[in-house]
Protein backbone atom coordinates (compact mmCIF):
# COMPACT_ATOMS: atom_id res chain seq x y z
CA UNK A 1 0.00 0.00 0.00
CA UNK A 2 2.99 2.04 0.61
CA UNK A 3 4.08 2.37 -2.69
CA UNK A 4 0.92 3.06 -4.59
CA UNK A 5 0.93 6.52 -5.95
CA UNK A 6 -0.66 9.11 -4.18
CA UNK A 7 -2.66 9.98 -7.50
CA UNK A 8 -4.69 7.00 -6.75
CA UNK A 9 -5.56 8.27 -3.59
CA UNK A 10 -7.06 11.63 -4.63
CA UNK A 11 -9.00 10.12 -7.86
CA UNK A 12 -12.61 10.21 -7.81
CA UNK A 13 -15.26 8.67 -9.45
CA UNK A 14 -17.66 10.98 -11.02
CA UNK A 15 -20.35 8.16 -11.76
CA UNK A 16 -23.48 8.10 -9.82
CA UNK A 17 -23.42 5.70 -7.14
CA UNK A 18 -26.22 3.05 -6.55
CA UNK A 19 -28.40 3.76 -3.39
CA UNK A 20 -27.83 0.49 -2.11
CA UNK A 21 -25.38 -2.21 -2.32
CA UNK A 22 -27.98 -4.40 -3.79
CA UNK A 23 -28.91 -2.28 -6.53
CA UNK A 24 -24.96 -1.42 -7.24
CA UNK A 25 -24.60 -5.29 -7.19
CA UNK A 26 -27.58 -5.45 -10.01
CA UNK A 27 -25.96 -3.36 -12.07
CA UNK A 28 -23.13 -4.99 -12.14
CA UNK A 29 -24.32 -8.51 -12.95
CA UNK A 30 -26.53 -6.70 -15.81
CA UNK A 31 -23.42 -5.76 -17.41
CA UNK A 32 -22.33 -9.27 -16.82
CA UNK A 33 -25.12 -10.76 -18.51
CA UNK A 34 -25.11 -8.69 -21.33
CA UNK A 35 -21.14 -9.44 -22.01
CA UNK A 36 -19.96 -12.62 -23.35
CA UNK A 37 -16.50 -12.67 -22.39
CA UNK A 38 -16.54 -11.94 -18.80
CA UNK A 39 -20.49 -13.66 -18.32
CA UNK A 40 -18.70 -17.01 -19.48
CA UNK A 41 -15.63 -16.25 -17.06
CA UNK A 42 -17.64 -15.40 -14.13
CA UNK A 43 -19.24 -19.05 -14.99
CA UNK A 44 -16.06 -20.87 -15.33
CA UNK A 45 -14.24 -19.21 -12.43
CA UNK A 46 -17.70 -20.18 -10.26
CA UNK A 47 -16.98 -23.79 -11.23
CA UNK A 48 -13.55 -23.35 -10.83
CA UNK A 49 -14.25 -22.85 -7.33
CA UNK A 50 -16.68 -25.27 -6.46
CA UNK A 51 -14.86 -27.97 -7.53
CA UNK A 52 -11.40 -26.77 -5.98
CA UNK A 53 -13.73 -26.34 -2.70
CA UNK A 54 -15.12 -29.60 -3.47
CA UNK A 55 -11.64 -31.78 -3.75
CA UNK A 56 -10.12 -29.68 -0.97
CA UNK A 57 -13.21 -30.80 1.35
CA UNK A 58 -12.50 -34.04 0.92
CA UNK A 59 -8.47 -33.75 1.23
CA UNK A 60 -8.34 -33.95 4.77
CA UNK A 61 -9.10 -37.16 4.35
CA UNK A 62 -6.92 -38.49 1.67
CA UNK A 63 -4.29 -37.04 3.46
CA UNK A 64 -4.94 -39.26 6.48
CA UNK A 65 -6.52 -42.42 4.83
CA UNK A 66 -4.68 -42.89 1.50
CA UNK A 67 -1.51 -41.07 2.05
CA UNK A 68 -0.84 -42.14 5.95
CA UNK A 69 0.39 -38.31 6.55
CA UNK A 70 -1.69 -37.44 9.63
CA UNK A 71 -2.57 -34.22 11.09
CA UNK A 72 0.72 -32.69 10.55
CA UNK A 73 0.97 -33.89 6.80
CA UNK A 74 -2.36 -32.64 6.31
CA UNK A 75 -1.03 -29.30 8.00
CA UNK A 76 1.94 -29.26 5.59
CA UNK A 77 -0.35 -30.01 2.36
CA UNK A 78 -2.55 -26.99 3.05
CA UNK A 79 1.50 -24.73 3.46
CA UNK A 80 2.49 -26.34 0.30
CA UNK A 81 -0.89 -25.81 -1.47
CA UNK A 82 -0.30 -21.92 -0.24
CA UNK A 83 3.75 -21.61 -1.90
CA UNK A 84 2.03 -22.64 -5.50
CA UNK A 85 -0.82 -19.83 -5.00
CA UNK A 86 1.86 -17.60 -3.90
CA UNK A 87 4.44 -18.76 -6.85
CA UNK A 88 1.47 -18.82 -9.38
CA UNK A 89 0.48 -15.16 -8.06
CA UNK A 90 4.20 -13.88 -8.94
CA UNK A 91 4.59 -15.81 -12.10
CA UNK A 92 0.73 -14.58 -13.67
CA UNK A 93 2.18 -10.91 -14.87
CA UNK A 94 4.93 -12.54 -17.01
CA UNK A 95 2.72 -15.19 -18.49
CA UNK A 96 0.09 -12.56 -19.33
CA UNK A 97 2.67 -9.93 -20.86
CA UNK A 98 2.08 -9.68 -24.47
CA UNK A 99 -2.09 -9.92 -24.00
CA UNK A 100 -2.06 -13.17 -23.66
CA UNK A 101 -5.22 -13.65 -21.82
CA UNK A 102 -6.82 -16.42 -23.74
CA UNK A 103 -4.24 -18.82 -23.88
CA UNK A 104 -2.93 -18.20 -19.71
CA UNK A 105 -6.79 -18.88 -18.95
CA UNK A 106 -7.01 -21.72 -21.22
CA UNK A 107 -3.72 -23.85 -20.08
CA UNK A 108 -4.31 -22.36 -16.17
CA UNK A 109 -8.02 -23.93 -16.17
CA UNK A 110 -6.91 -27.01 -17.62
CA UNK A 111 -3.73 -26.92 -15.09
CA UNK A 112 -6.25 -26.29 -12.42
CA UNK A 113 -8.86 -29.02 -13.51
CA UNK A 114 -6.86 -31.75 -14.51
CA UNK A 115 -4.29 -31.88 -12.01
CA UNK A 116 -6.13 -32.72 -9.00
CA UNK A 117 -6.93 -36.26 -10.94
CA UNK A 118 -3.84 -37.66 -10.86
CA UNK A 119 -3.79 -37.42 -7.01
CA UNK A 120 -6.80 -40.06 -7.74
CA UNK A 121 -3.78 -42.57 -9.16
CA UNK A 122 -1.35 -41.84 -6.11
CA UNK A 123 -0.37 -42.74 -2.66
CA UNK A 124 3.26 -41.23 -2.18
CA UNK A 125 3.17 -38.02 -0.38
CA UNK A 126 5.98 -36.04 -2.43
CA UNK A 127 3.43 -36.83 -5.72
CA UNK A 128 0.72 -35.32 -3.24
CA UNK A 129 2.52 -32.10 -2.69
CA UNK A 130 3.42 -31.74 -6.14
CA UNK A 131 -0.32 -31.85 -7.32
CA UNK A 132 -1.29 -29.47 -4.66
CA UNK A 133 1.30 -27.19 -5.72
CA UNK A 134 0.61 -26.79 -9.57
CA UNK A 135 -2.72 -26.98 -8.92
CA UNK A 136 -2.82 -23.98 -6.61
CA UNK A 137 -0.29 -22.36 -8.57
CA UNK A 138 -2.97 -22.68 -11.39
CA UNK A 139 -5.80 -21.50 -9.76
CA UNK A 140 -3.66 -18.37 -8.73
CA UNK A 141 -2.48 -17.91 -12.33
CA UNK A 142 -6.60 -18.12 -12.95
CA UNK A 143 -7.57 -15.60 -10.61
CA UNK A 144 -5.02 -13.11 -11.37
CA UNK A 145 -5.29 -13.55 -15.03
CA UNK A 146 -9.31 -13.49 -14.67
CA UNK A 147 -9.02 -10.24 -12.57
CA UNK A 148 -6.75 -8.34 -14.66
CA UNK A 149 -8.87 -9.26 -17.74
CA UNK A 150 -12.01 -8.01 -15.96
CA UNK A 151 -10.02 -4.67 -15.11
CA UNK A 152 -9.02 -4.15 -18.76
CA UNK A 153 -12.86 -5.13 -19.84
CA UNK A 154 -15.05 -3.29 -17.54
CA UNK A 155 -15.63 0.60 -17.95
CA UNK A 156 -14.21 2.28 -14.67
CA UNK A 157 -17.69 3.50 -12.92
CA UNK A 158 -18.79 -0.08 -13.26
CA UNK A 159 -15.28 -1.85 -12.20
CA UNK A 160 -16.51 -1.99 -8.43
CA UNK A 161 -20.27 -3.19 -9.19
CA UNK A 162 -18.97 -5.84 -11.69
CA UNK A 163 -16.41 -7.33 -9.51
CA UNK A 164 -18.24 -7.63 -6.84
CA UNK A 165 -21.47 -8.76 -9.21
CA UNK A 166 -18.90 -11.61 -9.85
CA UNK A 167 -17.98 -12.16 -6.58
CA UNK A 168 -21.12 -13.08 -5.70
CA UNK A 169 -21.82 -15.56 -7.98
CA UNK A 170 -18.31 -17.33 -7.83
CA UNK A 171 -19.00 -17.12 -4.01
């Protein structure tokens, strides 16, 4: 936050403001619905995230039943799972440079989707953490390609309304 110019700080918006949160939150998914692009991204990332919430519900459990790795192991799974996100989060910008939004989505969500399979076909823990970290590095190259690609997309007085419009639904 310290190094954000203080421009930013004494920009304002000279867009009317919804009344409510609710009706700022309309607005925003209307302009979702009525653009392709980001409708079908706020879809994908939504199923993104159910089915990352999904196989990390049940990974407390593989952890302990298939991989033998206890408490602790389970512990050290959710670190690991956190270094991808963060290593995914620093390498998104570079992968992106260039406009290459469409094909860091594409190979992320199949990164993201596919990987978690192969923990399906394994019981050795070091196979376990490498999953978990490509996978979450994946999901973080998703989100912060996703994001950025919204940012570029949306006109400014709507950026706030749309984002949180998608939000809601991926939530």
């Amino acid at each position: 936050v310290l190094t954000l110019p203080m421009s930013l700080a004494a920009r304002r918006d000279v867009s009317p403001v919804a009344a409510t949160a609710g009706q700022g939150v309309a607005a925003g998914l209307r302009w979702l619905v009525r653009h392709r692009l980001l409708r079908t991204l706020t879809v994908v990332t939504a199923a993104v995230a159910a089915a990352d919430a999904a196989w990390f519900a049940v990974l407390v459990l593989y952890a302990e039943k298939r991989l033998g790795a206890g408490t602790l192991g389970f512990g050290m799974l959710l670190a690991v799972g956190a270094i991808g996100g963060l290593i995914g989060s620093l390498i998104a910008d570079r992968l992106v440079r260039g406009d290459r939004h469409r094909a860091v989505l594409t190979w992320s969500l199949a990164i993201t989707a596919g990987t978690p399979t192969l923990l399906a076909m394994t019981s050795r823990l070091w196979a376990a953490v490498l999953v978990i970290v490509v996978t979450s590095g994946g999901f973080a190259v998703w989100n912060v390609t996703a994001m950025s690609l919204r940012q570029r997309t949306v006109p400014r007085e709507l950026l706030g309304r749309t984002v949180a419009a998608n939000h809601t639904v991926t939530f």
